[in-house]
C-alpha atoms as a PDB file:
ATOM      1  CA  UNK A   1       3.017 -11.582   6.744  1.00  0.00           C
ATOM      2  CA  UNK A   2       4.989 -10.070   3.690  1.00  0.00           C
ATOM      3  CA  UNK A   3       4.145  -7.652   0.668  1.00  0.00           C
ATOM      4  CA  UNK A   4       5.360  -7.106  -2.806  1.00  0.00           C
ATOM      5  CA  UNK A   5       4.556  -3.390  -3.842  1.00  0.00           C
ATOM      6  CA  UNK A   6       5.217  -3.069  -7.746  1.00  0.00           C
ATOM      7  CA  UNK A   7       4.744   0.981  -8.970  1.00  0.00           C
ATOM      8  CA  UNK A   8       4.220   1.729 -12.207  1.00  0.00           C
ATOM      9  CA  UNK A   9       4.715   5.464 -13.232  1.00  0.00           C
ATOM     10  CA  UNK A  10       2.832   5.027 -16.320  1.00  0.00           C
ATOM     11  CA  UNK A  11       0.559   6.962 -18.512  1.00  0.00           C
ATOM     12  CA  UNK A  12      -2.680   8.873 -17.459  1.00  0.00           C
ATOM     13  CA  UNK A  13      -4.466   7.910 -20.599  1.00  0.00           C
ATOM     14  CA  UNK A  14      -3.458   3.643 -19.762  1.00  0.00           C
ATOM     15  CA  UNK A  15      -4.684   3.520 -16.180  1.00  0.00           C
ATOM     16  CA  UNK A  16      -8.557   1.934 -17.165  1.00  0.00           C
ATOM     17  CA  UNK A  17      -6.544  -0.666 -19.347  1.00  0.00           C
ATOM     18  CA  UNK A  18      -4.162  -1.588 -16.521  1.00  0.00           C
ATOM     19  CA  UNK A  19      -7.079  -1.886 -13.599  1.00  0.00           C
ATOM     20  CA  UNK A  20      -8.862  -4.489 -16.462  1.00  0.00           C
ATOM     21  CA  UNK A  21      -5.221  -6.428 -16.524  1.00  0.00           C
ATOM     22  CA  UNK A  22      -5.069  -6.578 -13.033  1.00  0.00           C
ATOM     23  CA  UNK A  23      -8.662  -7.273 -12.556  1.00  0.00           C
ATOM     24  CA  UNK A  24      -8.589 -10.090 -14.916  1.00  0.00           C
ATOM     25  CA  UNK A  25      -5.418 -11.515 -15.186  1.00  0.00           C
ATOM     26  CA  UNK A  26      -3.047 -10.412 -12.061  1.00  0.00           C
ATOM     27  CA  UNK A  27      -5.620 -11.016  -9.562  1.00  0.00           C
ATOM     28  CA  UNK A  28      -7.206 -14.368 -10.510  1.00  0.00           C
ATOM     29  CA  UNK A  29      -3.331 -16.008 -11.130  1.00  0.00           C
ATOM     30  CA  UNK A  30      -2.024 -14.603  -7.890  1.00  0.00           C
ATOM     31  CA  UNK A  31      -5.022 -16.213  -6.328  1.00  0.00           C
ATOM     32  CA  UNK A  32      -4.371 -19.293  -7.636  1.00  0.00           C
ATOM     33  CA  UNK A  33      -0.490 -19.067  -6.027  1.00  0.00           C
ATOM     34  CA  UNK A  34       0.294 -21.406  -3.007  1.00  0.00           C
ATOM     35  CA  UNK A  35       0.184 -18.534   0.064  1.00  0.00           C
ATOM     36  CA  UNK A  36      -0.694 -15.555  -1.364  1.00  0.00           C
ATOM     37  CA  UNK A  37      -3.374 -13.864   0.182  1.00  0.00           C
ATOM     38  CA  UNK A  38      -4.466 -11.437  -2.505  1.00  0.00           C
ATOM     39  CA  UNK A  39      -3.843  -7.733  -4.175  1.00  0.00           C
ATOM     40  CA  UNK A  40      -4.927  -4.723  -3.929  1.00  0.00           C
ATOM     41  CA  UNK A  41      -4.105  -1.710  -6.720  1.00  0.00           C
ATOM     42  CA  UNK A  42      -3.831   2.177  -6.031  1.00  0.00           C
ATOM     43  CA  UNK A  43      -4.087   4.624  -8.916  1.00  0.00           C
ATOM     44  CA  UNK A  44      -3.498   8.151  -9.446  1.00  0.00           C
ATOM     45  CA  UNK A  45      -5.168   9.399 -12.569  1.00  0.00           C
ATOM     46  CA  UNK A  46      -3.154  12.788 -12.951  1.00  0.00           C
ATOM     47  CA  UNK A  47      -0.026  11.204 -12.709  1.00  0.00           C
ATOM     48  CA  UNK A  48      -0.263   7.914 -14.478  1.00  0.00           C
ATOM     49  CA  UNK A  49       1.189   5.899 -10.677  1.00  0.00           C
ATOM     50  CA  UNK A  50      -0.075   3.106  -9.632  1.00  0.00           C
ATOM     51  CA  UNK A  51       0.896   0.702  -7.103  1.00  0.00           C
ATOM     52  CA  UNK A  52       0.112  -3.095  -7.190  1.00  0.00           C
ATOM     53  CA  UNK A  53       0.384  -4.624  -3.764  1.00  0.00           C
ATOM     54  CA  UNK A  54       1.010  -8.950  -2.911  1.00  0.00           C
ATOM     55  CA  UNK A  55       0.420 -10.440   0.573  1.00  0.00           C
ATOM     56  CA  UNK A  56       2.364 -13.341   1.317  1.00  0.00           C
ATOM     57  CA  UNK A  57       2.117 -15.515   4.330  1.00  0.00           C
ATOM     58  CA  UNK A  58       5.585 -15.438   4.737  1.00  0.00           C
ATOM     59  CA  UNK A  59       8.933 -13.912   3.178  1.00  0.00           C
ATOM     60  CA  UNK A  60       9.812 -17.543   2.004  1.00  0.00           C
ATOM     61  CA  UNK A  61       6.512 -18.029  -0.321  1.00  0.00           C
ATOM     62  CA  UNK A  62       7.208 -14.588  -1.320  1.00  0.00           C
ATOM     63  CA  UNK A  63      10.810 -15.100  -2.796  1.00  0.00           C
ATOM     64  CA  UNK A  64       9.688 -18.133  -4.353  1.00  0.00           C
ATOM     65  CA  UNK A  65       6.915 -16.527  -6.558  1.00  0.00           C
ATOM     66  CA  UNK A  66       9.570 -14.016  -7.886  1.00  0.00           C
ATOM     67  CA  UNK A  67      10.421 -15.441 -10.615  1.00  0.00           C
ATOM     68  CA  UNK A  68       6.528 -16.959 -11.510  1.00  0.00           C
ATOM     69  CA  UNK A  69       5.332 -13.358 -11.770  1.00  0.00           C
ATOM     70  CA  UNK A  70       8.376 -11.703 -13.409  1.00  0.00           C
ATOM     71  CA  UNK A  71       6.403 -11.846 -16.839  1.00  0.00           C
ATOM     72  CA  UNK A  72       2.749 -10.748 -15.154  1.00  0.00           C
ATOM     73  CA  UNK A  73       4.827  -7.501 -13.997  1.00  0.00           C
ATOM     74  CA  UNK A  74       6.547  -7.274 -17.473  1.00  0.00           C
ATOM     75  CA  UNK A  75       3.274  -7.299 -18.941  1.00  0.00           C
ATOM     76  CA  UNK A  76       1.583  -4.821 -16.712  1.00  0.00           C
ATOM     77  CA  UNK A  77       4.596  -2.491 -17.473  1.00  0.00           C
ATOM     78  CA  UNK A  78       3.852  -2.597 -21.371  1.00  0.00           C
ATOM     79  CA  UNK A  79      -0.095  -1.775 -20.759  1.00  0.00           C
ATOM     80  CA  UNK A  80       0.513   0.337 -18.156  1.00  0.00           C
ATOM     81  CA  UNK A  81       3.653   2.338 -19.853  1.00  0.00           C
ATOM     82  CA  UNK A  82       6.592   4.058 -17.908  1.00  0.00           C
ATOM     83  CA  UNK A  83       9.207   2.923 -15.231  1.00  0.00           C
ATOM     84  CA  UNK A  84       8.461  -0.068 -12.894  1.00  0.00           C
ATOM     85  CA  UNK A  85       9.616  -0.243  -9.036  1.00  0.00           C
ATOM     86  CA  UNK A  86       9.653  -3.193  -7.119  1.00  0.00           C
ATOM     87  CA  UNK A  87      10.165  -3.149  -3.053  1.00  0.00           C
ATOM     88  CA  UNK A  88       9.542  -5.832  -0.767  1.00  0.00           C
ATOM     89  CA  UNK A  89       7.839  -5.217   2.697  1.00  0.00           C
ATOM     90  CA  UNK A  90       7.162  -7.060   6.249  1.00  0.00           C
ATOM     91  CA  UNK A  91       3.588  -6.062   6.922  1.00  0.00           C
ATOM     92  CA  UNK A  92       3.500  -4.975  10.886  1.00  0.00           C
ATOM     93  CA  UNK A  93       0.582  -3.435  11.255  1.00  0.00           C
ATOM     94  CA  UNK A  94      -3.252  -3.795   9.619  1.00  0.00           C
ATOM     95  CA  UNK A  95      -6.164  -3.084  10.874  1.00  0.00           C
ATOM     96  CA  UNK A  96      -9.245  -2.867   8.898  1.00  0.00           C
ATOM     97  CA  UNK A  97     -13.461  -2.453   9.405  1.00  0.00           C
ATOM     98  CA  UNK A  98     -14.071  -1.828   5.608  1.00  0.00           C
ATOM     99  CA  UNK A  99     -12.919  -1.237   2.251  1.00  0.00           C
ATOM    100  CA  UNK A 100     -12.760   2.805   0.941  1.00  0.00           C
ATOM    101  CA  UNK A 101     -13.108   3.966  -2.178  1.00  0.00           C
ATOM    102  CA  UNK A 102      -9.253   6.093  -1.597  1.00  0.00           C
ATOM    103  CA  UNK A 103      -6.234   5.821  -0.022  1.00  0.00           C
ATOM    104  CA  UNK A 104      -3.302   7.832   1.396  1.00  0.00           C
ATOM    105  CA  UNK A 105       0.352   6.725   1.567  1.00  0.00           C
ATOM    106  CA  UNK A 106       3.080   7.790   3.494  1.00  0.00           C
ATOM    107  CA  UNK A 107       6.734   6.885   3.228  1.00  0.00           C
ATOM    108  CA  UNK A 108       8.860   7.345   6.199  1.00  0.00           C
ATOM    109  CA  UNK A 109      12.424   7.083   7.199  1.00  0.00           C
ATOM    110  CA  UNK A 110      13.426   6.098  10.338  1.00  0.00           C
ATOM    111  CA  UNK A 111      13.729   3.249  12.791  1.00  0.00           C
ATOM    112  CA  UNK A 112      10.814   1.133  11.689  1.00  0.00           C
ATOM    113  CA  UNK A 113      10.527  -0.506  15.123  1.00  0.00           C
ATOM    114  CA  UNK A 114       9.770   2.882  17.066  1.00  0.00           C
ATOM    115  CA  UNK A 115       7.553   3.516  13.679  1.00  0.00           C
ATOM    116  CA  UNK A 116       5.568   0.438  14.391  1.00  0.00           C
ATOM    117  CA  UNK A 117       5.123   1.344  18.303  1.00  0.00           C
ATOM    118  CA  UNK A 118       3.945   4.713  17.523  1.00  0.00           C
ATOM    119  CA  UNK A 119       1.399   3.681  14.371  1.00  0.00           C
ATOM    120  CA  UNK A 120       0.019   1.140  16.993  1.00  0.00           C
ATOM    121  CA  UNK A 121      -0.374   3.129  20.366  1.00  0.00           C
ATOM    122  CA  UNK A 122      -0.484   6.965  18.846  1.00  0.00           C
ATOM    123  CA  UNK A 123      -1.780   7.287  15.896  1.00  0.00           C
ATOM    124  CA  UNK A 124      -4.336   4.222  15.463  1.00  0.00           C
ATOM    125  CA  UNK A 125      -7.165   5.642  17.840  1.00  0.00           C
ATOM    126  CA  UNK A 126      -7.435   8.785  16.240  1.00  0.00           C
ATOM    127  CA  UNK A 127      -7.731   7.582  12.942  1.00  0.00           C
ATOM    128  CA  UNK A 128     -10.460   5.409  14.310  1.00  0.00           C
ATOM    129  CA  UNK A 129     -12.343   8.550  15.461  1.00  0.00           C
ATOM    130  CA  UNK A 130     -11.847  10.222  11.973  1.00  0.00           C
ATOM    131  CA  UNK A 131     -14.399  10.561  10.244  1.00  0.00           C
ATOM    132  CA  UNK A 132     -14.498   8.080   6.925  1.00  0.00           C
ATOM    133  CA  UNK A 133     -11.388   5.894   7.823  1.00  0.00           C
ATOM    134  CA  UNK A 134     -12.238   2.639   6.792  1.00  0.00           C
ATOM    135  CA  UNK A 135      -8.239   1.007   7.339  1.00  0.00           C
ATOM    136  CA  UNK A 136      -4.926   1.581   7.786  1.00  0.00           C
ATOM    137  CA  UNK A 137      -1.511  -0.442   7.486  1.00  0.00           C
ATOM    138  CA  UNK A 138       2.156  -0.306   8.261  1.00  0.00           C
ATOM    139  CA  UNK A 139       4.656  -2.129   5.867  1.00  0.00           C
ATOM    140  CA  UNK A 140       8.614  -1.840   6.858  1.00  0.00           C
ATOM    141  CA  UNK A 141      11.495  -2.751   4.906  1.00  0.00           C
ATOM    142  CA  UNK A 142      14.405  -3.080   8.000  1.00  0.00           C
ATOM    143  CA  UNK A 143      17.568  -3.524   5.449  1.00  0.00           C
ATOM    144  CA  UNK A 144      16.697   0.380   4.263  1.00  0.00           C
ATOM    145  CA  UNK A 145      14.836   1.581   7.364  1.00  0.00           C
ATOM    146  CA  UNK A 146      11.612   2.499   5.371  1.00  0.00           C
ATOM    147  CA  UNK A 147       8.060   2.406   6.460  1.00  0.00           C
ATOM    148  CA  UNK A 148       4.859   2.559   4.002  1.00  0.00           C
ATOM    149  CA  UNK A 149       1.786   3.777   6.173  1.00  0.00           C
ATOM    150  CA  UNK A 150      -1.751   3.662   4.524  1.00  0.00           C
ATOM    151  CA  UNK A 151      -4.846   4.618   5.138  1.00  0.00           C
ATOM    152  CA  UNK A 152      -8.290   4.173   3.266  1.00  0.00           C
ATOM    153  CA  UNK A 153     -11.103   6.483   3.080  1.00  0.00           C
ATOM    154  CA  UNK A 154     -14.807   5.977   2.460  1.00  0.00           C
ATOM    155  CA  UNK A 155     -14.691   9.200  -0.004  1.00  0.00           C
ATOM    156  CA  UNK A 156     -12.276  11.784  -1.447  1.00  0.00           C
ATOM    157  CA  UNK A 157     -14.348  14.151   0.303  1.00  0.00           C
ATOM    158  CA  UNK A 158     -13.267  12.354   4.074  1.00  0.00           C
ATOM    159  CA  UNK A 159      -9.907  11.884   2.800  1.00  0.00           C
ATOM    160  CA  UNK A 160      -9.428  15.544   1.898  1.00  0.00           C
ATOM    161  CA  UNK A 161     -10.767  16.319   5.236  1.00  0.00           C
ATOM    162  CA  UNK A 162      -8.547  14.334   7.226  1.00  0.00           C
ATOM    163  CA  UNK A 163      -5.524  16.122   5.961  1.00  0.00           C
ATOM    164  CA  UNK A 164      -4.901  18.643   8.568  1.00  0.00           C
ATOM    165  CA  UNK A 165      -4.802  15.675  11.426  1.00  0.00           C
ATOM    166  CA  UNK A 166      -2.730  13.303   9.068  1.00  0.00           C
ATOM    167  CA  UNK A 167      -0.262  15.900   8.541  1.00  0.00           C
ATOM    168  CA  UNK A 168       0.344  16.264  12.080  1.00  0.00           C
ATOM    169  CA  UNK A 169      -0.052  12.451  13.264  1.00  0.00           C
ATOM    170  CA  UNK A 170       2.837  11.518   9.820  1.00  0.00           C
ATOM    171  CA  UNK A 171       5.033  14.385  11.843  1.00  0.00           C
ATOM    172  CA  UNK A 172       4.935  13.082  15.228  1.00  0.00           C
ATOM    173  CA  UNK A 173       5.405   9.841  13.975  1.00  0.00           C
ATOM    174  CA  UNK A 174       8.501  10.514  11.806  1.00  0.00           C
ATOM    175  CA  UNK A 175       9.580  12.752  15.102  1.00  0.00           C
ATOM    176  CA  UNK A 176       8.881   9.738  17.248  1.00  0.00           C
ATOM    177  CA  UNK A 177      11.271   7.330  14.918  1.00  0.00           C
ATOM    178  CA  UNK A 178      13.934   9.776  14.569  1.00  0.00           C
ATOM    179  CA  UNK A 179      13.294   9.797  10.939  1.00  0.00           C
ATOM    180  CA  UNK A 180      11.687  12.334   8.147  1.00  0.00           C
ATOM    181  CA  UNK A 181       9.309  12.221   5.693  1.00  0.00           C
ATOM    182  CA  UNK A 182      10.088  11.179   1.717  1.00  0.00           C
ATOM    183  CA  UNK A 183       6.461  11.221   0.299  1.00  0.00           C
ATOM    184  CA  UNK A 184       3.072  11.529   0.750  1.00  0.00           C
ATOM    185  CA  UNK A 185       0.373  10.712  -2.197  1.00  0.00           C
ATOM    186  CA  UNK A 186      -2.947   9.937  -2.660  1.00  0.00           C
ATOM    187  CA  UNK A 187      -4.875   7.355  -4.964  1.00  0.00           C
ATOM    188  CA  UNK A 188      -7.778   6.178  -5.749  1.00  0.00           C
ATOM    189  CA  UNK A 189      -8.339   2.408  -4.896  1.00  0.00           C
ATOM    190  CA  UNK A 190      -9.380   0.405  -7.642  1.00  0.00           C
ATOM    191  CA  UNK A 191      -9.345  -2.761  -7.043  1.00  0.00           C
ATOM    192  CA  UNK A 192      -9.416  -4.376  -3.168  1.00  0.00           C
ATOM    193  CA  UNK A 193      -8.597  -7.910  -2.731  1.00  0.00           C
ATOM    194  CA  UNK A 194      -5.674  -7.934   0.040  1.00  0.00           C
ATOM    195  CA  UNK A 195      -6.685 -11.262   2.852  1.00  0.00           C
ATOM    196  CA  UNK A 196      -4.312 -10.103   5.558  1.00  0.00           C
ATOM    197  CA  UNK A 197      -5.779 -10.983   9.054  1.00  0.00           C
ATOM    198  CA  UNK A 198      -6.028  -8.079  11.829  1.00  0.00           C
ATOM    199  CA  UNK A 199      -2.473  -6.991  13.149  1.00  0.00           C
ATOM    200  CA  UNK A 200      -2.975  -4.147  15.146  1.00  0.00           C
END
């Protein structure tokens, strides 16, 4: 399974306008694409960032919808104002028991394949005894030797408490794959309609 992430650093004041875009444009026409397997949106309402995510069944189908949604993305960059990033991902690990209402992201450097071991074996079963985790997924890029970890929350409240054990689960982990840490942010998940099957 692949992803498309697409990050907008837009404006505060344009976030409600872009989850109604995505809500009833992006979502419905990526649904209707030949294997993709639905979307999912993060937003940060200080900031203005949000981050569009596409599954793909496979790296193939997701090349070949480039250039179909190159005017979908276009458009969400005019509502949603600011720069727009695009990366591409191999989705490694997802595990799921429900949808939260926020989610934490975590970029890491580092040898994705020690990344993935770790994420599975290390840091999986204690998020699972965390209070409010509802999911959590690995994406890795290989070419740049990034990882994108996230985890969902049943409340801001849970999420904000989980922070002292995150911290120290994202350092082992980035100690573990000989790597470091480039970000950490949190969002609020708007809109939830990723189909990617367990891969834990």
């Amino acid at each position: 399974m692949y992803a498309r992430s697409t990050t907008f650093h837009g404006s505060p004041g344009n976030i409600d306008a872009g989850i109604t875009f995505v809500k009833n444009e992006a979502g419905p026409m990526l649904d209707s694409i030949e294997g993709c397997r639905g979307l999912s949106m993060l937003v940060d309402r200080e900031s203005g960032r949000c981050i569009a995510t596409s599954s793909w069944e496979d790296e193939a189908t997701m090349r070949a919808s480039d250039g179909q949604l190159r005017a979908l993305r276009d458009r969400g960059k005019d509502i949603l104002g600011g720069d727009m990033q695009i990366d591409e991902w191999e989705i490694v690990v997802m595990h799921r028991s429900h949808h939260g209402e926020c989610a934490r992201v975590s970029w890491l450097q580092g040898d994705v394949d020690a990344m993935a071991e770790i994420f599975r074996v290390g840091i999986l079963p204690e998020l699972e005894q965390t209070d409010g985790f509802c999911s959590a997924s690995l994406l890795v890029n290989r070419s740049s030797g990034l990882g994108c970890a996230t985890t969902a929350w049943e409340s801001r409240a849970a999420m904000e408490a989980s922070r002292p054990a995150a911290d120290d689960m994202r350092n082992r982990a980035a100690s573990d794959a000989r790597g470091e840490i480039v970000d950490v942010q949190e969002f609020d998940l708007a809109y939830a309609h990723l189909h990617v099957p367990e891969m834990a």
